[in-house]
Every structure is written in structure tokens, then in C-alpha cells.
Protein backbone atom coordinates (compact mmCIF):
# COMPACT_ATOMS: atom_id res chain seq x y z
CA UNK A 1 3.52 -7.24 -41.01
CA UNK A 2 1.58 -3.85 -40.38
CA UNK A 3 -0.85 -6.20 -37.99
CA UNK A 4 2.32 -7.41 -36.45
CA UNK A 5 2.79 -3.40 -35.35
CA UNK A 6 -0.95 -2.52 -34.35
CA UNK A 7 -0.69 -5.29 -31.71
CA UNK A 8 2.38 -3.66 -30.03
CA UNK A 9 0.68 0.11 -30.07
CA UNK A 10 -0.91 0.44 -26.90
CA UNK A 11 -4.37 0.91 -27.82
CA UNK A 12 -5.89 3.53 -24.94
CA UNK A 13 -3.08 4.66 -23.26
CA UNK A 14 -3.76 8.06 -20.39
CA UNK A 15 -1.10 10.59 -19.86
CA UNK A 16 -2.48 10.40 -15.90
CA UNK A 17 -3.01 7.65 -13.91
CA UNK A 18 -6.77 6.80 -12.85
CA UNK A 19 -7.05 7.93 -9.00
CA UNK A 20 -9.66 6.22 -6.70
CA UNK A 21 -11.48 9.10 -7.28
CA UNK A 22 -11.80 8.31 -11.02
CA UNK A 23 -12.70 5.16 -10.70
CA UNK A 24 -15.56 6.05 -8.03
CA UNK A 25 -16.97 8.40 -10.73
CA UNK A 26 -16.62 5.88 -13.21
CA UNK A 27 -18.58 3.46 -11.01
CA UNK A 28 -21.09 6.02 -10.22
CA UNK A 29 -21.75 7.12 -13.67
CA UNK A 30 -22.67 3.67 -15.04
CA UNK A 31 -25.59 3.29 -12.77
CA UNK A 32 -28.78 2.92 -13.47
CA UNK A 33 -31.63 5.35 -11.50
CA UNK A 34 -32.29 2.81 -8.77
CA UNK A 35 -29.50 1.87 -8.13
CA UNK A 36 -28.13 5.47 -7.44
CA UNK A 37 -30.99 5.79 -5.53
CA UNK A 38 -29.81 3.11 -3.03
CA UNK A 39 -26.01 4.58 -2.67
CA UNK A 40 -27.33 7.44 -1.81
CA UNK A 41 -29.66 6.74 0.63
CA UNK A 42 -26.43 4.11 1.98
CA UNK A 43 -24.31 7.32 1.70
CA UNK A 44 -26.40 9.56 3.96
CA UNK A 45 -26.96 7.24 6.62
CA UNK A 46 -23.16 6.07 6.79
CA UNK A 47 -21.67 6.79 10.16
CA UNK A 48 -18.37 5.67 12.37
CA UNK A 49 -15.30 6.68 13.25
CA UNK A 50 -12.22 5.11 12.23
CA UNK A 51 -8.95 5.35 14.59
CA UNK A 52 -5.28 4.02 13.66
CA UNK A 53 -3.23 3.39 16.80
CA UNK A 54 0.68 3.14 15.59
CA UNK A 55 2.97 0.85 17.73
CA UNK A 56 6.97 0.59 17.70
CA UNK A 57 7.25 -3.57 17.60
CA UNK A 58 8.92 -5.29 20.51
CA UNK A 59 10.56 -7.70 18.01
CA UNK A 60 12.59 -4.91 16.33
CA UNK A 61 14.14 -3.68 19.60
CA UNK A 62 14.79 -7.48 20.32
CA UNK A 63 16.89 -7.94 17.35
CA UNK A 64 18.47 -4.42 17.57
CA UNK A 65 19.68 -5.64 20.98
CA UNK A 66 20.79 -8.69 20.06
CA UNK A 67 22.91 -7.62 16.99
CA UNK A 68 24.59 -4.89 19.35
CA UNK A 69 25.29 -7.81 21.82
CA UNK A 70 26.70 -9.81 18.80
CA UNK A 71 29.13 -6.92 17.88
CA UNK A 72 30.18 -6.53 21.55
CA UNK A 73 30.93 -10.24 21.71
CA UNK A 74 32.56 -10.21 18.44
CA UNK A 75 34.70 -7.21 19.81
CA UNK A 76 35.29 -9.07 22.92
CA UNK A 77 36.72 -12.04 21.51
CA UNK A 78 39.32 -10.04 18.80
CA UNK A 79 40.38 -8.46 22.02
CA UNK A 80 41.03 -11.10 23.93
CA UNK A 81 42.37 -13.25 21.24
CA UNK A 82 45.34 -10.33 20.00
CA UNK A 83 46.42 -11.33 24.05
């Protein structure tokens, strides 16, 4: 029974969760010299740019338009059927 119990106790349990950050420095810290060595030489000579170019999707207007003309129709027609 008490082995029953130590299998259901979490057995490393953090009161934070583990950011990227973290887990860089993790990754960082369990290289060897060369190795460190090579990301930092990759680190220094790193360069770009990165751009993010947001759009409002044609498709969502599309079906925004069509549901209004749905409701107009459906508006229509319990008009003209209470005639």
C-alpha cells in the first residue's frame, strides 16, 4: 500500500512554470567548452530582421456578408409571408 501512494506524489513538482528562458539556460549550462565555444561564435555573427505583416482575411468579410444577407432574406420572407 504505502508504494501504492509514492507513485501518485508528484515527484519534482515547481511552484513556477519553466519559461523559454529557463530552458535556454538549462541548455546552455549542460555544455561542454567547445561546444559553447561554437554558440557563441553562432551568436555574434547572427544577423536579420524579422517583420510580421497582419492581414484582415477576405473570407471572414465573405461570410459576415453572407450571414447578414441570410437574415435579410429570412426577414424578407416572414414579412411577406404574415401578407
Amino acid at each position: 500500500m504505502p508504494d501504492e501512494i509514492d507513485d501518485l506524489v508528484p515527484q519534482k513538482q515547481s511552484l513556477f512554470p519553466m519559461t523559454a528562458d529557463d530552458i535556454v539556460d538549462n541548455a546552455l549550462q549542460n555544455l561542454d567548452e567547445q561546444q559553447a565555444r561554437e554558440v557563441t561564435k553562432k551568436a555574434e555573427t547572427a544577423t536579420g530582421t524579422t517583420s510580421v505583416e497582419i492581414k484582415q482575411s477576405k473570407s471572414n468579410r465573405l461570410i459576415l456578408m453572407v450571414a447578414v444577407a441570410l437574415a435579410l432574406l429570412l426577414v424578407l420572407i416572414l414579412l411577406i409571408s404574415r401578407l
